[in-house]
Protein backbone atom coordinates (compact mmCIF):
# COMPACT_ATOMS: atom_id res chain seq x y z
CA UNK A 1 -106.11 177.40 -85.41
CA UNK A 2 -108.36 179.64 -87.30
CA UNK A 3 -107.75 183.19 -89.13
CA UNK A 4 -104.61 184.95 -89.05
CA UNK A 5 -103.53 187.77 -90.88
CA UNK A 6 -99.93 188.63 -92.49
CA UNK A 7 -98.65 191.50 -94.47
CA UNK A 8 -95.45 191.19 -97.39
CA UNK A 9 -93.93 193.44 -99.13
CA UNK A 10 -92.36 192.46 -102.79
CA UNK A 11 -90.42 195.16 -103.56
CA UNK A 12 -87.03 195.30 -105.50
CA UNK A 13 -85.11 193.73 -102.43
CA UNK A 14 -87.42 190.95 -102.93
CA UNK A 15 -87.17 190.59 -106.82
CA UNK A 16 -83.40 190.69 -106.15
CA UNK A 17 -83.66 187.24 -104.57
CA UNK A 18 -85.40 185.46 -107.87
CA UNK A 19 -82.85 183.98 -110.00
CA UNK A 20 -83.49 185.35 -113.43
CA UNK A 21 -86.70 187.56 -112.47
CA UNK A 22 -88.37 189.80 -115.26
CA UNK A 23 -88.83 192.44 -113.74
CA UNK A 24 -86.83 194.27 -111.06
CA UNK A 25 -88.46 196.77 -109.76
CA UNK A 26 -92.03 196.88 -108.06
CA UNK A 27 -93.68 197.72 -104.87
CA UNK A 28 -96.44 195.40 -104.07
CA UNK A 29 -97.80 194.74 -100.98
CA UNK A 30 -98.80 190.67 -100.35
CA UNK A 31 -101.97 190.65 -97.66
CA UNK A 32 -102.34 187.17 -96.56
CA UNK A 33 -105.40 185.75 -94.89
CA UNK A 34 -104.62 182.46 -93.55
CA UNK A 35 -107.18 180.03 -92.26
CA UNK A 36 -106.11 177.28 -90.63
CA UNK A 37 -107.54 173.44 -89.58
CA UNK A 38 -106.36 170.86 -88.02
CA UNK A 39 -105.02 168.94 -91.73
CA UNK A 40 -105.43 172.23 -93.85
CA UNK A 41 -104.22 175.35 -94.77
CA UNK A 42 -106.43 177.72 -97.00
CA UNK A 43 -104.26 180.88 -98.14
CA UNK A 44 -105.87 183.75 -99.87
CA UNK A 45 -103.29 186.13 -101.14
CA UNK A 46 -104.60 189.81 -102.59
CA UNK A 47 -101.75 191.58 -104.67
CA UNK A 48 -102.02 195.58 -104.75
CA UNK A 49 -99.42 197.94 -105.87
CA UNK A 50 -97.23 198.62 -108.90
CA UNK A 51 -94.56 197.10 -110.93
CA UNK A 52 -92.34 198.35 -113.78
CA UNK A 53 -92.42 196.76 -116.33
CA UNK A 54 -91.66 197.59 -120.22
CA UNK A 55 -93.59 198.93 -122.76
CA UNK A 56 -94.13 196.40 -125.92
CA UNK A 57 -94.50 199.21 -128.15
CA UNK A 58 -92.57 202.16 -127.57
CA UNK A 59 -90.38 200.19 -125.09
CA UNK A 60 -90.36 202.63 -121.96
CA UNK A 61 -90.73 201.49 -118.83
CA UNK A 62 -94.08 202.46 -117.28
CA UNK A 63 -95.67 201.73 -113.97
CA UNK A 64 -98.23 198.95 -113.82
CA UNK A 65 -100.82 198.99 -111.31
CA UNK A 66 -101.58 195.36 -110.11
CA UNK A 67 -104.42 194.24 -108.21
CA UNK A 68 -105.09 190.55 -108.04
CA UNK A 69 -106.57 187.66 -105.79
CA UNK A 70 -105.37 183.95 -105.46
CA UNK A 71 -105.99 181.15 -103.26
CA UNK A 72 -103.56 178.24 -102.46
CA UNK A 73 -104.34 174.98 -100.39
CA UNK A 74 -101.69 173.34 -97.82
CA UNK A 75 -103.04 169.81 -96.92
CA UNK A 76 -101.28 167.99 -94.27
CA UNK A 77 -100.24 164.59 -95.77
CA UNK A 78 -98.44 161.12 -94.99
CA UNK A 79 -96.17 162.36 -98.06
CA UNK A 80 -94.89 165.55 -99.42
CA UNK A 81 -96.26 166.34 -102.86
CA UNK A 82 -96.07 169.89 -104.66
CA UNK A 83 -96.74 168.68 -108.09
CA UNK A 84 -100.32 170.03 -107.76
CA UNK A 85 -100.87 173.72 -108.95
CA UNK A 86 -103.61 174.55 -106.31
CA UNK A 87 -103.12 172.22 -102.94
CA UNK A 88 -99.86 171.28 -101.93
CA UNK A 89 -98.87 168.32 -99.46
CA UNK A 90 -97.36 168.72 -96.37
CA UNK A 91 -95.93 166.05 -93.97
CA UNK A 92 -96.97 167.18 -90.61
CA UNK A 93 -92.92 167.29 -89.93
CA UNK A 94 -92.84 170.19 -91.76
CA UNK A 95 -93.03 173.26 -89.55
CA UNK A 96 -91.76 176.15 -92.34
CA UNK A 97 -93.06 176.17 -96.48
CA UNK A 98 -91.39 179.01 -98.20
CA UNK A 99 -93.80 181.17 -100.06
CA UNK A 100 -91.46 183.18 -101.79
CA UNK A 101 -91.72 181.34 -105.27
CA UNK A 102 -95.80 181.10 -105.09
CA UNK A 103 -96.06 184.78 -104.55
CA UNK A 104 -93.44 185.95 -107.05
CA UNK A 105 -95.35 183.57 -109.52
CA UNK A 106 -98.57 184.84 -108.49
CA UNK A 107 -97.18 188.60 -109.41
CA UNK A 108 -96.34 187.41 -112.41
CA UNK A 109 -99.49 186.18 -113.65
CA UNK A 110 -101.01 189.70 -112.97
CA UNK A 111 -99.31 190.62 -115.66
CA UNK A 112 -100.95 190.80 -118.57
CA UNK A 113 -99.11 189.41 -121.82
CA UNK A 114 -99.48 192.28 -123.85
CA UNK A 115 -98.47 195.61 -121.91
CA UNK A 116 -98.42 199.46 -123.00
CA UNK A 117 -98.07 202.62 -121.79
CA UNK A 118 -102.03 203.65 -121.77
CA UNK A 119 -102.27 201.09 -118.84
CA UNK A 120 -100.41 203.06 -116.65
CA UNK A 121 -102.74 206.10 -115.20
CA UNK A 122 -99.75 208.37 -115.96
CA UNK A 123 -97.58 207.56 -118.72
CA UNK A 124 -98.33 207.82 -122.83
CA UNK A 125 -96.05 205.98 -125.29
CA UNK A 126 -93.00 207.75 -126.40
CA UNK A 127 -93.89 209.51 -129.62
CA UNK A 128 -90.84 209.77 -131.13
CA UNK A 129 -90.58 205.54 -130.97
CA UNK A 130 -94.24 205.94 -132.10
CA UNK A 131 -93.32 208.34 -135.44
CA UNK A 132 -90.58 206.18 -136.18
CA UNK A 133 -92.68 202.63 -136.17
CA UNK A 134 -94.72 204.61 -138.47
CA UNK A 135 -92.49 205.51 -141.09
CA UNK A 136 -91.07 202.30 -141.13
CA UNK A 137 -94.57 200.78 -141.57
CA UNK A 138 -95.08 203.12 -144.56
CA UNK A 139 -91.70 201.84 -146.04
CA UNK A 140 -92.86 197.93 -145.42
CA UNK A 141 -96.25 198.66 -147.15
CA UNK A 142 -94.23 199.91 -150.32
CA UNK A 143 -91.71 196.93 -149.95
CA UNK A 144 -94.42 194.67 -149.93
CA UNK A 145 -96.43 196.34 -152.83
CA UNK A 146 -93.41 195.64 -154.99
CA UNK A 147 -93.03 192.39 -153.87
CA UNK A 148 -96.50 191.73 -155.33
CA UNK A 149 -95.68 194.15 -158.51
CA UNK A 150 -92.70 191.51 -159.19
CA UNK A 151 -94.95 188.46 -158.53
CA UNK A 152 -97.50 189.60 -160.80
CA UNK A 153 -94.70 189.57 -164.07
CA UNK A 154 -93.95 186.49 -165.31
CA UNK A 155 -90.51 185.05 -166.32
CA UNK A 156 -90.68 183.74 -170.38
CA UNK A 157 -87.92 181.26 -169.48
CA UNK A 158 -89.59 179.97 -166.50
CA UNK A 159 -92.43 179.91 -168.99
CA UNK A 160 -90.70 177.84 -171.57
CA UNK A 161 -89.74 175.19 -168.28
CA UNK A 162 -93.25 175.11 -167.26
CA UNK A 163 -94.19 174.57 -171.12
CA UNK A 164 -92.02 171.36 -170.72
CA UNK A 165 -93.55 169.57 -168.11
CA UNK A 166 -97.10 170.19 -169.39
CA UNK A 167 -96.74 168.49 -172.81
């Protein structure tokens, strides 16, 4: 009963044991704080460390930092029920919960959706993908300008046909 303390690591080995993880390196360390009642559980994970993940512009791999909070709720219960994203049920039977899926989850979500190189504190997009995106931006602006050119002229037999079905 009452506060204890535990320390994970999530590091490749770890990642290696999620089917179809995204990412596969990372060394963060999981502190749990653990608070416990006679029919509850109150978990408070904090996430620090890094993960490598891929750039979405240049796409390099670059070192994330991650540092994140989140809170999970184990309520002792007549039945089990793990439906809920923020308490889970417990019967009192149940003497081991596997947090391996809730914390590789958890690291997930620190992730933001869009990531780049300038969020690493060390690592600048690779300038040579950068040049190249460029150019072929320059050459999509021009395609698209003559797309409009050719819009803009009209067709006199697709003239003639819309002549038709206005009289």
């Amino acid at each position: 009963m009452g506060m204890n303390e535990y320390t994970f690591l999530l590091n490749d080995e770890f990642l290696s044991k999620i089917d179809g993880s995204a990412i596969t390196h990372a060394n963060v360390e999981a502190s749990l704080v653990l608070f416990k009642t006679e029919s509850l559980y109150e978990l408070t994970f904090q996430l620090k460390g890094m993960v490598v993940c891929e750039c979405d512009v240049c796409l390099e791999d670059f070192e994330l930092p991650v540092d994140e909070e989140f809170k999970l709720l184990i309520k002792l219960s007549e039945t089990e029920n793990y439906e809920d994203d923020e308490i889970i049920y417990i019967t009192e039977k149940v003497i081991e919960y596997d947090l391996t899926q809730y914390l590789y989850e958890s690291m997930m979500l620190s992730i933001p959706t869009r990531k780049t190189c300038d969020m690493s504190d060390n690592k600048k997009c690779n300038k040579e993908v950068i040049a190249k995106l460029e150019e072929l931006s320059h050459i999509e602006e021009e395609e698209e300008d003559e797309d409009d050119e050719n819009e803009d002229k009209t067709n006199p037999t697709w003239d003639k046909l819309k002549g038709i079905f206005n009289n």
